[in-house]
Structure formats: structure tokens, C-alpha cells
Protein backbone atom coordinates (compact mmCIF):
# COMPACT_ATOMS: atom_id res chain seq x y z
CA UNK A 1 187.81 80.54 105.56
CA UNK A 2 186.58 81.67 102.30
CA UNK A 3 184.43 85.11 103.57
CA UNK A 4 185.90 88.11 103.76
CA UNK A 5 187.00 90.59 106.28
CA UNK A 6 184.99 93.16 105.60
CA UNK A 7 181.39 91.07 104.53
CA UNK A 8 180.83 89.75 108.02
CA UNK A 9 177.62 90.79 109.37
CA UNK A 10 179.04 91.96 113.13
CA UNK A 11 181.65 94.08 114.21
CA UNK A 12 182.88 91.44 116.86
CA UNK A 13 182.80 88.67 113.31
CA UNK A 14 185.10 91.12 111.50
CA UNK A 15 187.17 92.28 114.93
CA UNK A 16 187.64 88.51 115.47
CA UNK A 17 188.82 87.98 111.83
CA UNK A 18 191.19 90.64 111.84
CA UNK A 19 192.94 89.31 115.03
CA UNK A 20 193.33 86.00 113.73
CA UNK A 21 195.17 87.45 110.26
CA UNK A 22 197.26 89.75 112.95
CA UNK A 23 198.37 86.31 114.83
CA UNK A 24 198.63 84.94 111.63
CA UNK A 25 201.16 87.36 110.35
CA UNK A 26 203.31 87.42 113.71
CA UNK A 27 203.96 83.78 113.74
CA UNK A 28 205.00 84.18 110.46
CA UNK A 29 207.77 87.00 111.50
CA UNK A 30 208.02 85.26 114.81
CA UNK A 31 209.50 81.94 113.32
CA UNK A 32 211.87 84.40 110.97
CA UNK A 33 213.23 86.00 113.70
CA UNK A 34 214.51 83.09 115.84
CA UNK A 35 215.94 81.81 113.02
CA UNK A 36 217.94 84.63 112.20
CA UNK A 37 218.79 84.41 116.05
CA UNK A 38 219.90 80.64 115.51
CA UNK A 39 221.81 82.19 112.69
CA UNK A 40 223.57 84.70 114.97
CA UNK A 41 224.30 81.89 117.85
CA UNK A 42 225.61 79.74 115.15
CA UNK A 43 228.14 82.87 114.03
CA UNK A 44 229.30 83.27 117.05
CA UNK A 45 227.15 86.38 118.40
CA UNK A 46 225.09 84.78 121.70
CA UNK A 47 224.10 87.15 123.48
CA UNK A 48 221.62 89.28 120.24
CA UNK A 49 221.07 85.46 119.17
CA UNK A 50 219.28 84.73 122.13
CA UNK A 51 217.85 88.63 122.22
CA UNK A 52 216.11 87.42 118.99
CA UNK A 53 215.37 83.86 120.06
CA UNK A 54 213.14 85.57 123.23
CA UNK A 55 211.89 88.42 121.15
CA UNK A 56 210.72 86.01 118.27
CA UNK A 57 208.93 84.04 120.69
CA UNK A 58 207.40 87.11 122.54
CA UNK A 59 205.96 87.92 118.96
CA UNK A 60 204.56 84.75 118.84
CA UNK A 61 203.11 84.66 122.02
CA UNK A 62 201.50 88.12 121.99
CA UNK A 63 198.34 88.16 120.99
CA UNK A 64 197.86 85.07 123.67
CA UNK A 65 199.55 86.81 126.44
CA UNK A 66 197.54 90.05 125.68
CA UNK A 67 194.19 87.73 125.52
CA UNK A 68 195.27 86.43 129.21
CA UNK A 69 196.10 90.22 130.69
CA UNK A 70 192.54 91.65 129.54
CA UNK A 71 191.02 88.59 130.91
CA UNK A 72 193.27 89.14 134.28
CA UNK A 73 192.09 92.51 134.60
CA UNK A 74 188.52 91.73 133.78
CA UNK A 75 188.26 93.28 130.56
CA UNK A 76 186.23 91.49 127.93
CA UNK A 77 188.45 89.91 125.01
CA UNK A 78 187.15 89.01 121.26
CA UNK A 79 188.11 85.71 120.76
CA UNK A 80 190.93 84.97 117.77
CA UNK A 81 189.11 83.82 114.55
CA UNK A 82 190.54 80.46 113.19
């Protein structure tokens, strides 16, 4: 956990890196936004609470459900550095 980005010694090291600080940072915004949308359900607004709710956990989700579509379509993937 303690290298850095940009001294890995191959591309698909640093590619796989990058991804995981990308998934990294959309959980992060992913968990903000359904609670906002719990917010908004709890106001009173239900239907953009539960637009948010879905969207948060599409954020989430993405880099997973783009992983499975390149695999689906036989494309190869670069695996999501932990």
C-alpha cells in the first residue's frame, strides 16, 4: 500500500493502481449520495430520494459492473488493485 502510482515497474501495475483509487473514490461519493437520498425520503421528497438511493449505488457498483461487461464481451479487463 505504501508504493506509489507512478513508481510501479508495468503499465498494467500502475493501470491496476489507478482503478483501485478510482473505486476507491466512488464508494466514497457513492455512500454520500444515498445518504443525501435517505435525507430527501426522510423530508418528504420520494421519488429524487430513491433517484439518489439507485444512482449512489450505481456509482458504487460501476467499476464492477464495467469489469463484468468487458469480460461479457470478451475484452480483456485489468484487475482492481487492493
Amino acid at each position: 500500500m505504501n508504493t506509489l502510482v507512478l513508481a510501479q515497474a508495468s503499465l498494467d501495475g500502475a493501470m491496476s493502481e489507478g482503478l483501485g483509487i478510482i473505486a476507491r473514490f466512488l464508494f466514497i461519493v457513492a455512500v454520500i449520495v444515498i445518504a443525501h437520498g435517505g435525507w430527501q425520503i426522510r423530508s418528504g421528497n420520494a421519488d429524487q430520494g430513491k433517484m439518489s438511493i439507485v444512482g449512489g449505488l450505481l456509482l458504487g457498483l460501476s467499476v464492477v459492473i464495467a469489469e463484468a461487461l468487458f469480460n461479457a464481451g470478451g475484452m480483456p479487463t485489468i484487475s482492481v488493485g487492493q
